[in-house]
Protein backbone atom coordinates (compact mmCIF):
# COMPACT_ATOMS: atom_id res chain seq x y z
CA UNK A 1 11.16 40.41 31.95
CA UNK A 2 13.97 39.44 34.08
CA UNK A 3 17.76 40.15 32.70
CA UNK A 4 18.58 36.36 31.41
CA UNK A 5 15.76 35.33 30.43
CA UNK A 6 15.67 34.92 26.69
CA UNK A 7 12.67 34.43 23.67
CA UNK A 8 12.31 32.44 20.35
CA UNK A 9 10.93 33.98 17.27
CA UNK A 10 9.32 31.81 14.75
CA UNK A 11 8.30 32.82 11.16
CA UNK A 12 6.54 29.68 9.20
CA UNK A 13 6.22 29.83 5.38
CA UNK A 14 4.38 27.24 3.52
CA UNK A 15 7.54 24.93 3.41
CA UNK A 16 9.92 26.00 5.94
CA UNK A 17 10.54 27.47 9.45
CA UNK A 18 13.01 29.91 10.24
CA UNK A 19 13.56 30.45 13.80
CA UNK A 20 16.24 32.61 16.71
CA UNK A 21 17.25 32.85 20.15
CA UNK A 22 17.19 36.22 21.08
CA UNK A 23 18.22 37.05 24.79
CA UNK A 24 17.91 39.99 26.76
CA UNK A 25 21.38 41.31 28.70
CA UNK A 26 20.56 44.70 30.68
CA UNK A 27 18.00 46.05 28.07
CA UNK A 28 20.04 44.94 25.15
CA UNK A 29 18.43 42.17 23.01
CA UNK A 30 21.06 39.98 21.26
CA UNK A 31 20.44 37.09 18.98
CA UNK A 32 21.71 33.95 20.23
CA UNK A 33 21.31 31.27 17.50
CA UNK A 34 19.31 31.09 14.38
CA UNK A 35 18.49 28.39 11.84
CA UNK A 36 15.46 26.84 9.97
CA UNK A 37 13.41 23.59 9.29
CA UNK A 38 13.16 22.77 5.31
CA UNK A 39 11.68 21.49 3.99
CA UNK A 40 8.89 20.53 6.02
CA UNK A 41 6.50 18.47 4.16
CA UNK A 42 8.60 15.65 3.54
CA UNK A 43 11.99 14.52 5.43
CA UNK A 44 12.62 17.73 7.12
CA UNK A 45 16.29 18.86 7.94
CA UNK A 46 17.07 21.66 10.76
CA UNK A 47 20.09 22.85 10.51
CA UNK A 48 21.06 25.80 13.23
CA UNK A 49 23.84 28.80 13.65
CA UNK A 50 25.60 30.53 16.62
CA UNK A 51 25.29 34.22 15.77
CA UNK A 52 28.64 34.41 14.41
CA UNK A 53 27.32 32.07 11.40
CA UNK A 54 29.14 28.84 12.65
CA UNK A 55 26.85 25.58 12.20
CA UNK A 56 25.84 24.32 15.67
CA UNK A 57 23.30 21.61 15.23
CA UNK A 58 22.04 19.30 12.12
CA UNK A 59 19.08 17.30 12.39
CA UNK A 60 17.41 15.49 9.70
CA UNK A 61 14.21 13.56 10.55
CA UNK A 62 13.49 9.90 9.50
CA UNK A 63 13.25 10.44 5.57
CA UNK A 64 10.25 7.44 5.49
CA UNK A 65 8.54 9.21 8.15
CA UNK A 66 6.29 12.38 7.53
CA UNK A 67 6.62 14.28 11.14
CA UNK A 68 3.72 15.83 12.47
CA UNK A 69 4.36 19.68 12.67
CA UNK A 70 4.00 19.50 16.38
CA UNK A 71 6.57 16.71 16.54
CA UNK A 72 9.01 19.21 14.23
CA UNK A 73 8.40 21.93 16.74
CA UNK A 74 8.30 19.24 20.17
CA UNK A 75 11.85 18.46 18.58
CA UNK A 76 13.32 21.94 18.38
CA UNK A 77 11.74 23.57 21.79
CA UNK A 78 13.57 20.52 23.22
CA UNK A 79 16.53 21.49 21.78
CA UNK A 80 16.33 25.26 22.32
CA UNK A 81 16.07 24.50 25.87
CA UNK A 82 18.82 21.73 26.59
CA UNK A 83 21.30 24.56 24.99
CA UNK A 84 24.30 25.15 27.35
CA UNK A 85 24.59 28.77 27.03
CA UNK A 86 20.96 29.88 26.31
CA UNK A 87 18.64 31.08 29.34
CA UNK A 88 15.50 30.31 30.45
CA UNK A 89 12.61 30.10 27.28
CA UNK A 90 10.16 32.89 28.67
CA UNK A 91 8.22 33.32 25.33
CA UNK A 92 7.40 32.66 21.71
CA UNK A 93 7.12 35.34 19.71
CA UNK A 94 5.69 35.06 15.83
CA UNK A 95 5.32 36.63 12.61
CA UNK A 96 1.44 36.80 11.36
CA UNK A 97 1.13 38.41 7.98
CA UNK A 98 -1.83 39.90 8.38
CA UNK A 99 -3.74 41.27 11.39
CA UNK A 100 -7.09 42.53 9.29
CA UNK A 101 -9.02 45.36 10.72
CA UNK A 102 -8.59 43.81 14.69
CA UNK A 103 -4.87 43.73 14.94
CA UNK A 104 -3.30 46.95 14.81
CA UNK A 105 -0.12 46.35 17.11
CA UNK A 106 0.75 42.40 18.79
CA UNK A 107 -0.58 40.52 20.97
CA UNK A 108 -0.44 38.06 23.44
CA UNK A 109 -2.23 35.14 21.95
CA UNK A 110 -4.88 32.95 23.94
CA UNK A 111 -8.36 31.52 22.84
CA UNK A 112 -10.12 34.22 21.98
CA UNK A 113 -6.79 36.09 19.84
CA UNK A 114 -6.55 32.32 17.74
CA UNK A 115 -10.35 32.21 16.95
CA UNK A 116 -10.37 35.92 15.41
CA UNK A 117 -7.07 34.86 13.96
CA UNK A 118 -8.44 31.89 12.14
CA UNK A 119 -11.20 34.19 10.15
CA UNK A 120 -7.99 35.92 8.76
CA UNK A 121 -7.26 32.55 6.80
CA UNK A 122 -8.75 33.46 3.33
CA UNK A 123 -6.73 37.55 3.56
CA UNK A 124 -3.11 35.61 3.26
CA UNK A 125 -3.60 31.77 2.15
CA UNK A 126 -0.16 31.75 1.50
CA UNK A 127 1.23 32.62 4.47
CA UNK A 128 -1.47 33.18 7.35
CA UNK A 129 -2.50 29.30 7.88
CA UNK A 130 1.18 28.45 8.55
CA UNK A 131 1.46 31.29 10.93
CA UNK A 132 -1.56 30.35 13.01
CA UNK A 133 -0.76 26.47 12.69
CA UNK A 134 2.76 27.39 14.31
CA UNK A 135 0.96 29.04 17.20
CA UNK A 136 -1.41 26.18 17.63
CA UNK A 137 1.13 23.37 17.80
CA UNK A 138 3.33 25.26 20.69
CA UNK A 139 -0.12 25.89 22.50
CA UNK A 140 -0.34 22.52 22.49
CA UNK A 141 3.24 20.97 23.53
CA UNK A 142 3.17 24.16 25.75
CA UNK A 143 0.45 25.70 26.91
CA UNK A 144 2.36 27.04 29.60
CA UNK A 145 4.27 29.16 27.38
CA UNK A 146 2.84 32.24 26.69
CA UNK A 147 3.10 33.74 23.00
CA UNK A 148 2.87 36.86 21.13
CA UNK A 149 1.87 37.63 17.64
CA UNK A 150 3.30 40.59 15.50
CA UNK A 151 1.46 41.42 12.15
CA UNK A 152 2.66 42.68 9.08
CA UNK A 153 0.30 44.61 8.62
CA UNK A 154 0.46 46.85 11.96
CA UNK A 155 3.00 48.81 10.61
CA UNK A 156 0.74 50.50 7.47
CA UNK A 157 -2.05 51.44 10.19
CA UNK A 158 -2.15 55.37 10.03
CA UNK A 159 -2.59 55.95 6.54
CA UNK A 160 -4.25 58.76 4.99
CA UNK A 161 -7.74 57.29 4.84
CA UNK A 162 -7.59 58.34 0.66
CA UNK A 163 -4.51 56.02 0.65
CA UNK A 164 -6.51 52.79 1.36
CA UNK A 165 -9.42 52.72 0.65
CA UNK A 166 -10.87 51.30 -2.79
CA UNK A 167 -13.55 53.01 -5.47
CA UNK A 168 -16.08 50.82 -3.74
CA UNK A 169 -19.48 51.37 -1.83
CA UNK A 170 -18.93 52.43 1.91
CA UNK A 171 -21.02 49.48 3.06
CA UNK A 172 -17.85 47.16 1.62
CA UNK A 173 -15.23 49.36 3.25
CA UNK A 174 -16.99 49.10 7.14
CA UNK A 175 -16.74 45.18 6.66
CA UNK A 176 -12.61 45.74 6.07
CA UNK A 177 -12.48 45.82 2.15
CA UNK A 178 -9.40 48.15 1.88
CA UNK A 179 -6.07 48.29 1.59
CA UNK A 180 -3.82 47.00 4.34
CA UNK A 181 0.22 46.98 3.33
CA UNK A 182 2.72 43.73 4.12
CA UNK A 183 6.19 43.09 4.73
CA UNK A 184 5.40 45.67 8.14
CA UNK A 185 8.24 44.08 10.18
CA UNK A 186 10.61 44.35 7.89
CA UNK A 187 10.09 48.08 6.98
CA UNK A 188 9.56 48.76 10.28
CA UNK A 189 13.35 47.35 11.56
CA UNK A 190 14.40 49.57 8.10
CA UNK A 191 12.98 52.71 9.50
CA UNK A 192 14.89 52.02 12.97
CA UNK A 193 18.14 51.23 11.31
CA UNK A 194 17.46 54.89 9.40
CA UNK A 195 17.04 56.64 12.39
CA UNK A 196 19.88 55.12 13.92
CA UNK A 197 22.91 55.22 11.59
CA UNK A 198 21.20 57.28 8.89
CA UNK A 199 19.11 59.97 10.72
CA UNK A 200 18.83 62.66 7.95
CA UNK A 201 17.74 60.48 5.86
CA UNK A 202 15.29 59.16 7.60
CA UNK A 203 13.47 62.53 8.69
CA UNK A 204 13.34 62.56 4.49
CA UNK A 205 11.36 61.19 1.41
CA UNK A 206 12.42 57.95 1.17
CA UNK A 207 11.24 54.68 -0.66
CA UNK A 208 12.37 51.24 0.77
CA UNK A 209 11.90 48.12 -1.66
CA UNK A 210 11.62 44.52 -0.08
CA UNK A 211 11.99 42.44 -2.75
CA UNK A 212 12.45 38.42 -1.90
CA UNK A 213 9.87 35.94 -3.55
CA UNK A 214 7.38 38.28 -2.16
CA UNK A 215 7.48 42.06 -2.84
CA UNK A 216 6.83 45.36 -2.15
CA UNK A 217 7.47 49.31 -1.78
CA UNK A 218 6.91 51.41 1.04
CA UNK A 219 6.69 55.08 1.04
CA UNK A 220 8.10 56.52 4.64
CA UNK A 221 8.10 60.17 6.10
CA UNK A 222 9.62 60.50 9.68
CA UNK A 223 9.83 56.85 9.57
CA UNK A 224 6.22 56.29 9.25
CA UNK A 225 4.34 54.59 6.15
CA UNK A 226 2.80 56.89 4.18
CA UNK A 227 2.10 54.26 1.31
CA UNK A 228 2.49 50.59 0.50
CA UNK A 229 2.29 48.70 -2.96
CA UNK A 230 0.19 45.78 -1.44
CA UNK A 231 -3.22 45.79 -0.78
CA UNK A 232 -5.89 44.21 0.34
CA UNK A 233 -4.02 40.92 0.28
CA UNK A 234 -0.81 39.79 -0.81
CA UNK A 235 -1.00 39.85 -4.17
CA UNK A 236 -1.36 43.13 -5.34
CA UNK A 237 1.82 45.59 -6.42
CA UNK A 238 5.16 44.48 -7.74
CA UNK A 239 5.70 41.18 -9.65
CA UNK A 240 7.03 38.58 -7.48
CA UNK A 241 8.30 34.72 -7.57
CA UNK A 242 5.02 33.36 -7.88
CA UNK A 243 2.63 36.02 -7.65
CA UNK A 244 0.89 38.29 -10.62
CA UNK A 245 1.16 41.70 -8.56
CA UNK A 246 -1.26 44.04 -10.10
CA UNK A 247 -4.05 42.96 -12.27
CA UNK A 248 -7.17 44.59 -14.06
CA UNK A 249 -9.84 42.51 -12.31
CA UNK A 250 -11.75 42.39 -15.14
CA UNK A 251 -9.35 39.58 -16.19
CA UNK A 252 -10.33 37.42 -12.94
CA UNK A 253 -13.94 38.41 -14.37
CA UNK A 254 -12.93 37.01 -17.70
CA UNK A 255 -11.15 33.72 -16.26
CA UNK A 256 -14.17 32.52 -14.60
CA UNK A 257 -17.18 33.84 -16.79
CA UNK A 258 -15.67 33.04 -20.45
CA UNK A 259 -13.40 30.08 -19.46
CA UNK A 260 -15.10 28.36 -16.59
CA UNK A 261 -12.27 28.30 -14.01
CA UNK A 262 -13.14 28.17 -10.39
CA UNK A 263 -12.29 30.07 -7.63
CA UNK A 264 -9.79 27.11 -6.74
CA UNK A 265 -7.97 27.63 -9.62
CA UNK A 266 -8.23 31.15 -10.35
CA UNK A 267 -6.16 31.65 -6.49
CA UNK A 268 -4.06 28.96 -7.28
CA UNK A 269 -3.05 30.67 -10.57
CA UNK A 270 -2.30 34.26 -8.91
CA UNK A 271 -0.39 33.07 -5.98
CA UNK A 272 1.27 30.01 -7.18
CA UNK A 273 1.67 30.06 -11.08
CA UNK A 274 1.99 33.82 -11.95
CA UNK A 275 4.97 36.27 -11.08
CA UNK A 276 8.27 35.83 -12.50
CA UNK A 277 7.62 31.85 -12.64
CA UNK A 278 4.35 32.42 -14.75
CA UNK A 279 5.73 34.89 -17.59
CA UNK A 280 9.62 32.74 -17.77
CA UNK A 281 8.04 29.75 -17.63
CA UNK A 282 11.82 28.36 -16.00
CA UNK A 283 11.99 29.56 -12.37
CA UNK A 284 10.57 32.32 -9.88
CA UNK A 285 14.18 32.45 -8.82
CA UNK A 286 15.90 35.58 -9.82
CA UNK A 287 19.13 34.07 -9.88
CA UNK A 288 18.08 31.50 -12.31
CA UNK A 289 16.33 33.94 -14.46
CA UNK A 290 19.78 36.34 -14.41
CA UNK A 291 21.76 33.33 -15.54
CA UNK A 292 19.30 31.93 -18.54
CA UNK A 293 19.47 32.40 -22.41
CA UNK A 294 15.90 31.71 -22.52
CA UNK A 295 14.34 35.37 -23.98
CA UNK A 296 11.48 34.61 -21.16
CA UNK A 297 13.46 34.87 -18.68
CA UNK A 298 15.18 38.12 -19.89
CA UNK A 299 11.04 39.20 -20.52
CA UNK A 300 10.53 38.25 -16.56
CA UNK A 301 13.32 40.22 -15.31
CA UNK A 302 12.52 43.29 -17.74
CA UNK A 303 8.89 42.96 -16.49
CA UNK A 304 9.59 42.96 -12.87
CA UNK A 305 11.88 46.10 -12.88
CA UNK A 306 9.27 48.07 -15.15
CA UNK A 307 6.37 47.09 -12.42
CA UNK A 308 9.32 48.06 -9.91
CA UNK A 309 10.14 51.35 -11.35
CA UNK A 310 6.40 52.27 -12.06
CA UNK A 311 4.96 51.52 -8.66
CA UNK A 312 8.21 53.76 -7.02
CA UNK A 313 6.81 56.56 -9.62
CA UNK A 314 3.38 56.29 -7.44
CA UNK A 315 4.96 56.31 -4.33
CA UNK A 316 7.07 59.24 -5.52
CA UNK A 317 3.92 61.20 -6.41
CA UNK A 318 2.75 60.60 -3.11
CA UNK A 319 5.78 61.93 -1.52
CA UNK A 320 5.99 65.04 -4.14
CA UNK A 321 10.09 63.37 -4.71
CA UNK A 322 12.17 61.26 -3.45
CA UNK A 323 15.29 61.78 -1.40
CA UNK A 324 16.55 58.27 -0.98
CA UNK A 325 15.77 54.78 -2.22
CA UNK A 326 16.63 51.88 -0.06
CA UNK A 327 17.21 48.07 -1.30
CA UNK A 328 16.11 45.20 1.37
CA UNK A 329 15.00 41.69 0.98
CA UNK A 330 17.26 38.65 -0.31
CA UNK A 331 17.04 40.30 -4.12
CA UNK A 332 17.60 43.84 -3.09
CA UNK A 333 20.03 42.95 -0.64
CA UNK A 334 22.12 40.14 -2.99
CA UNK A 335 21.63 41.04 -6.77
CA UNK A 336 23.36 44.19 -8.03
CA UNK A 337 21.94 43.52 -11.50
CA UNK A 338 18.47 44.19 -10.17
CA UNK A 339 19.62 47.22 -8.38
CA UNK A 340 21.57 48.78 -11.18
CA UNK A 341 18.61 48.46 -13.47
CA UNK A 342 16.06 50.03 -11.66
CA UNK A 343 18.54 53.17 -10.79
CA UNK A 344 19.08 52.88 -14.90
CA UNK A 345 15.31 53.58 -15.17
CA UNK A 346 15.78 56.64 -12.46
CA UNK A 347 18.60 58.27 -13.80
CA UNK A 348 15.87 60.69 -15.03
CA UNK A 349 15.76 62.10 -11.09
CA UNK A 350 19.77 62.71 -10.83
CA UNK A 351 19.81 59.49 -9.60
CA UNK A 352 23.38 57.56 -10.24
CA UNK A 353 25.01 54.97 -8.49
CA UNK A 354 28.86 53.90 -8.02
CA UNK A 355 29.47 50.79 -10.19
CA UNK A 356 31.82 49.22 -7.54
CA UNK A 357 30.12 49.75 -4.45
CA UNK A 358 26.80 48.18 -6.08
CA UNK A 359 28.74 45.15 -7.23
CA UNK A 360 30.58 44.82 -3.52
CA UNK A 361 26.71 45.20 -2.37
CA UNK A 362 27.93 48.23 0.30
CA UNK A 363 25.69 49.83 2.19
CA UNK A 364 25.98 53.18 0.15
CA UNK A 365 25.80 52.71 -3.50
CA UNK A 366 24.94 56.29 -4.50
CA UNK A 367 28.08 58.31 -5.84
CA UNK A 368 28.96 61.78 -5.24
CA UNK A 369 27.02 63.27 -7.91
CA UNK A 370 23.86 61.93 -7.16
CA UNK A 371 21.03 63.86 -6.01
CA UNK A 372 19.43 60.76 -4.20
CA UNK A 373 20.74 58.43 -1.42
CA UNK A 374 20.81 54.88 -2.66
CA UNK A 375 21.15 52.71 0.21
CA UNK A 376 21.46 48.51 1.11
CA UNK A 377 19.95 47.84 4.21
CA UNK A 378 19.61 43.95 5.35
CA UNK A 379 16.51 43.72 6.97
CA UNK A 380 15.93 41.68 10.13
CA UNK A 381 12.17 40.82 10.90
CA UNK A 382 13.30 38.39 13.71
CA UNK A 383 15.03 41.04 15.76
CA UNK A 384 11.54 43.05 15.60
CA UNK A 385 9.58 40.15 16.45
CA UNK A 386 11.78 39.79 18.91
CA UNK A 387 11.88 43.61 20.20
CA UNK A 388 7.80 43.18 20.29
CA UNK A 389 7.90 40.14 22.53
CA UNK A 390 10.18 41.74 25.25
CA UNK A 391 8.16 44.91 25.46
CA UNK A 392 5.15 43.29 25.10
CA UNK A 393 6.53 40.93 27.90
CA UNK A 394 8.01 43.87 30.17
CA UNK A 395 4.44 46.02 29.42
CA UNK A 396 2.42 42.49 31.08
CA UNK A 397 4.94 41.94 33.99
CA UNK A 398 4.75 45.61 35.15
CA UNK A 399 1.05 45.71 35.14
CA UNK A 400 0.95 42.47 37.26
């Protein structure tokens, strides 16, 4: 790709868009602007930042109006392009949670990549038909465009075949029933910011925890996953916002046998009702949970460290120790509560932190007696969509 040139990344949720400008100045990939759409079902606002954090464009769509999501993305590729100090839009690149057994590392999407794509549906229902609905709508308003998936999952490929796969008959296992490992782009930009700024830590044991409204642990050697709390689909591992995390299935056995729920409602009650909204009752918003009276939202929070602390004992075992824990993700990045209760629960390990410099959320919260690095990493899955798309870019140019 040609020095000017720059990319948009795009990651669609189920009710908002968050998009960048990344461009590319002699090999070095700088974001340019950044912003979102929200929400997006009804009277959708974008509101967009220079990289320095200042507001540079507001939008908010006709409120009686229900914009088509092509018209929502028609609306900001126009804008993207018209800006005065952004260079020419070369690509698209996206965020697709999961790639299945086909997508081990992205791709450039056509026809054939969107149709295999679209069998990937019922894996992610949260997240995966927003991805590929994203991808459609550009293809559309520009089919000229060319556009590159990264999956979440690519990261987790490598495992220890023990690792992920389930106590299940082989035949079940050929057809892709195993486990698979999320939140890949955002580990993987973790792992590079180790081995940048903190490189003997990174050739260590080390446990990164991505907890937002979704969640997870990794496990990472050499900067490689060894082992991830999500499985299969989404749903498994930690507690989340929304979601149950892990479950004896014998209770999705029970739901529909003994109390006649269907399959509709049974998904709609692990991905949308469960999770820290399910057991409060109030919120699946941590923050709202931290500042209630309400004892179920104290029994919430209590719940989702003790899943928290549990699954990192797995992970540990895996590992044989643990050198040092890293915090990502809008809760581990922004609530020193959280933080300072699971390294409560780890004290056991020689684990300690310093009291101030987990309150002033600094990016070393360890203090000098303990025997593991505790460490608060923002993570950046645009910048390794982003990375993806040039190289992926570069790779097609130089074979052309």
């Amino acid at each position: 790709m040609t020095a000017g040139r720059s990319i948009l990344t795009i990651n669609t949720g189920s009710s908002s868009l968050k998009f960048a400008l990344f461009g590319n100045r002699k090999g070095e990939i700088r974001r340019l602007v950044y912003g979102q759409i929200e929400p997006m079902l009804e009277a959708p606002h974008l509101l967009a930042h220079s990289d320095d954090g200042q507001i540079i464009h507001e939008f908010c769509w006709d409120k009686n109006a229900k914009p088509r999501f092509e018209e929502l993305l028609d609306d900001l590729l126009r804008w993207i392009i018209d800006l005065p100090d952004s260079a020419e839009l070369a690509a698209v690149g996206h965020r697709v949670v999961h790639g299945g057994m086909t997508f081990k590392q992205p791709v450039v999407v056509d026809d054939g990549i969107i149709e295999k794509l679209d069998k990937l549906v019922s894996l992610a229902p949260l997240h995966e038909p927003h991805n590929i609905a994203a991808i459609k709508a550009i293809r559309k308003i520009r089919p000229d465009l060319p556009q590159i998936a990264s999956f979440d999952t690519a990261f987790h490929e490598g495992h220890d075949p023990v690792v992920d796969h389930y106590g299940l008959p082989d035949v079940w296992a050929a057809q892709g029933i195993r486990k698979y490992g999320f939140h890949g782009l955002s580990y993987e930009y973790i792992a590079s910011v180790l081995s940048e700024k903190f490189p003997n830590v990174a050739k260590r044991r080390v446990i990164v925890a991505h907890l937002g409204n979704g969640a997870s642990l990794c496990a990472m050697k050499d900067g490689q996953s060894i082992d991830s709390t999500m499985g299969f689909t989404t749903l498994d591992g930690l507690l989340m916002g929304t979601r149950c995390g892990s479950i004896d299935p014998g209770v999705i056995l029970h739901l529909q046998k003994e109390k006649g729920m269907t399959i509709t409602e049974v998904e709609r009650l692990l991905y949308h009702e469960s999770g820290l909204l399910g057991v409060s009752g109030i919120s699946s918003d941590v923050r709202n949970l931290l500042s209630s009276r309400d004892p179920r939202a104290a029994l919430a929070i209590d719940l989702f460290v003790h899943r928290l602390v549990g699954k990192t004992g797995e992970l540990m075992m895996q590992m044989k120790g643990l050198d040092a824990l890293v915090f990502t993700g809008g809760i581990g990045e922004h609530q020193p509560i959280i933080r300072k209760k699971v390294c409560e629960h780890l004290d056991w390990l020689g684990l300690s932190i310093d009291e101030t410099g987990n309150e002033q959320n600094r990016a070393c919260i360890h203090d000098k007696l303990s025997k593991i690095q505790v460490l608060v990493i923002p993570t950046n899955e645009e910048l390794m969509i982003a990375r993806h798309t040039f190289h992926l870019m570069e790779k097609q140019k130089s074979q052309t």
